[in-house]
Protein backbone atom coordinates (compact mmCIF):
# COMPACT_ATOMS: atom_id res chain seq x y z
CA UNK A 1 70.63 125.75 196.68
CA UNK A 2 67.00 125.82 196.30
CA UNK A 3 66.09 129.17 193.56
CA UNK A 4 64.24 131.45 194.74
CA UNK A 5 61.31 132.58 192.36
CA UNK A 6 58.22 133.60 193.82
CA UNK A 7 54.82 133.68 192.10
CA UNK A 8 53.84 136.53 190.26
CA UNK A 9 50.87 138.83 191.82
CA UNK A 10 47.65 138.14 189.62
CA UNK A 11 46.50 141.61 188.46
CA UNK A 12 42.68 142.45 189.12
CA UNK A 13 39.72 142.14 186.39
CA UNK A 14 40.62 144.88 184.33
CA UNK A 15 37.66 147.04 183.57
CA UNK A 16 35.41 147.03 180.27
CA UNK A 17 33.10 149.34 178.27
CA UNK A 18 30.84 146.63 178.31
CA UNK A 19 30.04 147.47 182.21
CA UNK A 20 30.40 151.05 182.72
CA UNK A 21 28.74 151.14 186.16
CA UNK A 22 32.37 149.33 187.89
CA UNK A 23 34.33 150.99 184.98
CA UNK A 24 35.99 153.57 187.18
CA UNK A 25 36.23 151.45 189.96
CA UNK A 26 37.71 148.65 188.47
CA UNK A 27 40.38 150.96 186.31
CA UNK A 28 41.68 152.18 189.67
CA UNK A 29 42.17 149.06 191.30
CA UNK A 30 44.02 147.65 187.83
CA UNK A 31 46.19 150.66 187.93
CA UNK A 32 47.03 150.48 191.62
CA UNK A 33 48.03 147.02 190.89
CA UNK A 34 50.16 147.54 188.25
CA UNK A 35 53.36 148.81 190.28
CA UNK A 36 53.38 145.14 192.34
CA UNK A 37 52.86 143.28 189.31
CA UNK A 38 56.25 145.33 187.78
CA UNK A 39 58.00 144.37 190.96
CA UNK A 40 57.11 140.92 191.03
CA UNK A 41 58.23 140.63 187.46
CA UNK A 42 61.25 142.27 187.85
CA UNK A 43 62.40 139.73 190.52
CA UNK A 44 61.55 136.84 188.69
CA UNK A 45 64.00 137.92 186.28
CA UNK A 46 66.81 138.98 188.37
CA UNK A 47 66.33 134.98 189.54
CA UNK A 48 66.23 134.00 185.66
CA UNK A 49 69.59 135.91 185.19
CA UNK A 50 71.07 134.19 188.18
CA UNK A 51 70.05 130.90 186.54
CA UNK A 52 71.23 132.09 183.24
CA UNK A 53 74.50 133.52 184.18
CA UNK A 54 77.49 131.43 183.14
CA UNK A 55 75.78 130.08 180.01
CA UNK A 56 76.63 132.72 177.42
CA UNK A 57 79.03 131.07 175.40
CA UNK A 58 80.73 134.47 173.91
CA UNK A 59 82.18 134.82 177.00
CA UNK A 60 84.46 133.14 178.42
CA UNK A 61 84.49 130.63 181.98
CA UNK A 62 87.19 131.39 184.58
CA UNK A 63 88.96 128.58 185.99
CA UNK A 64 88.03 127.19 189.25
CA UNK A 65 90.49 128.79 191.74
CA UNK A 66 90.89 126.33 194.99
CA UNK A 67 91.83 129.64 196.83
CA UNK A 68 88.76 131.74 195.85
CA UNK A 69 84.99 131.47 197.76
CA UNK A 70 82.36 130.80 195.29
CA UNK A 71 78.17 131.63 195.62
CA UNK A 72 75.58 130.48 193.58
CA UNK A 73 75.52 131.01 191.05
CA UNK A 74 79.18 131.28 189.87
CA UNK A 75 80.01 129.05 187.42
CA UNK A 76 83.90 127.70 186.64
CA UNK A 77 85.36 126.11 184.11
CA UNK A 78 86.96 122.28 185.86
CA UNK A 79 89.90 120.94 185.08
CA UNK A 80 88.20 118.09 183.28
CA UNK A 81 87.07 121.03 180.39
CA UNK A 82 83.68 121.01 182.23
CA UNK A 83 81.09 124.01 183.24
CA UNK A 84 80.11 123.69 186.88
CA UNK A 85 77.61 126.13 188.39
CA UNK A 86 78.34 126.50 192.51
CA UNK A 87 74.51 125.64 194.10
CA UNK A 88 75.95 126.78 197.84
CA UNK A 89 77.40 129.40 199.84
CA UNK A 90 81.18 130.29 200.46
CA UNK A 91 82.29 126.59 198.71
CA UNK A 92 86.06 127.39 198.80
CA UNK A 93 88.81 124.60 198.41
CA UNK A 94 86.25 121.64 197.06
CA UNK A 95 87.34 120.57 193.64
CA UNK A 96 84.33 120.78 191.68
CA UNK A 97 85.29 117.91 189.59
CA UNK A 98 85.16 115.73 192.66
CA UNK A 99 82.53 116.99 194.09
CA UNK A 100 79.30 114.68 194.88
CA UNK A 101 76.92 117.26 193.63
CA UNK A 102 76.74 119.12 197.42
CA UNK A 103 78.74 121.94 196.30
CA UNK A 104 78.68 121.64 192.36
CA UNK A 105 76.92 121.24 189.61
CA UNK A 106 78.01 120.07 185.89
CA UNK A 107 76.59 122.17 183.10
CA UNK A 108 78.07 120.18 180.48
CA UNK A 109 75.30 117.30 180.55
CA UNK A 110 76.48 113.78 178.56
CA UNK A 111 77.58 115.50 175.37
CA UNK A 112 80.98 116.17 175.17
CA UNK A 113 82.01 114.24 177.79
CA UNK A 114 84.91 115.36 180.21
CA UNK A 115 88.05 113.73 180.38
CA UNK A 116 91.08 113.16 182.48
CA UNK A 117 94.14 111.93 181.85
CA UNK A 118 96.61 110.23 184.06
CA UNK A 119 98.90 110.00 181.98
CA UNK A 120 101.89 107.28 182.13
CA UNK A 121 101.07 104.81 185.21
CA UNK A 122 103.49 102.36 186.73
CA UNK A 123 102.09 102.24 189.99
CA UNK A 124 98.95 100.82 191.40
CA UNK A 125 96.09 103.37 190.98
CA UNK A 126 92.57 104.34 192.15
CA UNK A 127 90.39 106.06 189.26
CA UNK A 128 87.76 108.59 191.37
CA UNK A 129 85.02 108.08 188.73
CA UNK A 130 83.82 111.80 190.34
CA UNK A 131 86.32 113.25 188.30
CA UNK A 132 85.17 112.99 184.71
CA UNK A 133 83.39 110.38 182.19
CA UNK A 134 86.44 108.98 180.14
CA UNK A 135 89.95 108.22 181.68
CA UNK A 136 93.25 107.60 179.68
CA UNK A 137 96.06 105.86 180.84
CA UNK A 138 99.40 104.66 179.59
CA UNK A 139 100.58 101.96 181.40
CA UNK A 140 104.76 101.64 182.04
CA UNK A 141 104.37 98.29 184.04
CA UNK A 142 101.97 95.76 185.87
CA UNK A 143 99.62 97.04 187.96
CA UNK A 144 96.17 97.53 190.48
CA UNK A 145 93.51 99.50 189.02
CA UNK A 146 90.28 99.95 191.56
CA UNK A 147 87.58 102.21 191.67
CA UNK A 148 85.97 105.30 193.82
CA UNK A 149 83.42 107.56 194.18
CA UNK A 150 81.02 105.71 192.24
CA UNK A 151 77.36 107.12 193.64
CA UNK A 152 74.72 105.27 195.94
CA UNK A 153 71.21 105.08 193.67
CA UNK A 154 72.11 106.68 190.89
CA UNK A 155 73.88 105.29 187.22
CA UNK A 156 77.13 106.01 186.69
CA UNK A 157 79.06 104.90 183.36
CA UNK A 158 83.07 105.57 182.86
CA UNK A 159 85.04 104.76 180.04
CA UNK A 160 89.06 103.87 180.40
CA UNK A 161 91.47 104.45 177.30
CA UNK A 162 94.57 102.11 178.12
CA UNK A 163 97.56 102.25 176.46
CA UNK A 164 101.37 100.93 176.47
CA UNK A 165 102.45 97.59 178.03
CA UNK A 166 101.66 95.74 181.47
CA UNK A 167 98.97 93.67 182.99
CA UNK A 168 96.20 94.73 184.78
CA UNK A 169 95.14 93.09 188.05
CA UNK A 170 91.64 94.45 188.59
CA UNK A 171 89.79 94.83 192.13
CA UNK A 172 87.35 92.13 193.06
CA UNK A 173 84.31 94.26 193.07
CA UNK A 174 84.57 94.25 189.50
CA UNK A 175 82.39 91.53 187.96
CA UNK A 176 83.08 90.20 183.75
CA UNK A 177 81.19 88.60 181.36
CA UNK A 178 81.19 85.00 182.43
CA UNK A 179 83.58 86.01 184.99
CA UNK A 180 86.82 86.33 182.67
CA UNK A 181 89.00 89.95 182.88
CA UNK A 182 89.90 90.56 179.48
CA UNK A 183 93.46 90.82 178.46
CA UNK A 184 95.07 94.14 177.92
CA UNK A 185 98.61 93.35 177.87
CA UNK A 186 99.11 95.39 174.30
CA UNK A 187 97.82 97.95 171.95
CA UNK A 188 95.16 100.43 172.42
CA UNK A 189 92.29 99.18 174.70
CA UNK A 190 88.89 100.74 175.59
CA UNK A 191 86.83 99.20 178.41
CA UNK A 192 82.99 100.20 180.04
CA UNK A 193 82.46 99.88 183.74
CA UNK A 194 78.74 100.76 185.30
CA UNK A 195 77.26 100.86 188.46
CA UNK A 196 74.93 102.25 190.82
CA UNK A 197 75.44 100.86 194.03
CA UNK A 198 78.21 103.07 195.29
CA UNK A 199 80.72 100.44 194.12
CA UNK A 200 79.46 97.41 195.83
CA UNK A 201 79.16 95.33 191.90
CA UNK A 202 80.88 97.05 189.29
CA UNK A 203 80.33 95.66 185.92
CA UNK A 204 83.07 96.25 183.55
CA UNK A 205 83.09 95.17 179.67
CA UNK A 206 85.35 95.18 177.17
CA UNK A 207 85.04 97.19 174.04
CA UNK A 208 88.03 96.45 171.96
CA UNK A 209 91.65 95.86 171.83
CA UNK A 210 94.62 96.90 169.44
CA UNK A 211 92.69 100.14 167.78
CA UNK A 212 94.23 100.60 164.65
């Protein structure tokens, strides 16, 4: 939603002693103008507090409620530990954590990135790469891991945390170093996967194996 804050009236040429024959003149329409200028001020900062609001860090973010209608600018606290500010009007049901960036905004920028876990996996599994920046998963058993969600034109990076047994078959959109998937089949394993194509060439790297 596009904020709303207008310019600010320019007051008049004040008067000066050094022209006393517009002195009165001028001093009147100055005055006059002064009330508009107030007003004009006084909306730019109820705009500022609506951009604002949400940010104050001594109090604290309500959880995003699927049941509840949200305005900008609310702002909710994701599941993924992240701020999102709402930048539409009555946005109920939509997940702001898997939201494109229609209905919801992240706050929380790069630093401190959000997280999901999905915990032990022993079936074949889609990671929405909407849904936070780092993904953890403990795997029980062989399986498929594929992508979503990635977006069209803009750079995306996600990082997967993979622990426990099983080997990983990945989806064919994903393109290695010299063409080789790395194997993951023990220990602790953190791998890199970028695009920004909306998923059409993934390219996934591995960082390490068997953290210790």
């Amino acid at each position: 939603m596009a904020l709303n804050i207008s310019p600010v009236t320019i007051l008049p040429e004040p008067p000066t002693k050094t022209n006393p024959e517009d002195f009165a003149q001028k001093a009147d329409a100055f005055v006059d103008a002064l009330t508009g200028f107030g007003t004009d001020i006084n909306a730019a900062i109820t705009e500022l507090n609506k951009i604002t609001s949400g940010l104050d860090q001594t109090t604290p973010i309500a959880a995003h409620n699927m049941g509840s209608t949200y305005n900008f600018p609310d702002v909710v606290a994701g599941s993924n530990g992240a701020t999102y500010r709402c930048v539409t009007t009555a946005c109920v049901g939509i997940d702001p954590t898997l939201d494109n960036g229609a209905n919801w905004y992240n706050l929380s920028g790069r630093e401190g990135q959000s997280m999901h876990n999905y915990g032990n996996i022993s079936v074949d599994t889609t990671i929405d790469v909407k849904a936070a920046d780092v993904f953890t998963l403990n795997l029980t058993s062989a399986v498929t891991i594929s992508f979503s969600g990635w977006p069209n034109g803009r750079h995306k990076t996600v990082m997967l945390v993979i622990t426990g047994g099983g080997f990983v078959t990945w989806d064919s959109s994903i393109k290695w170093p010299d063409g080789k998937a790395p194997d993951i089949t023990t220990g602790r394993v953190r791998l890199v996967f970028a695009n920004e194509d909306a998923g059409s060439n993934i390219d996934g790297g591995l960082c390490g194996v068997n953290y210790a």
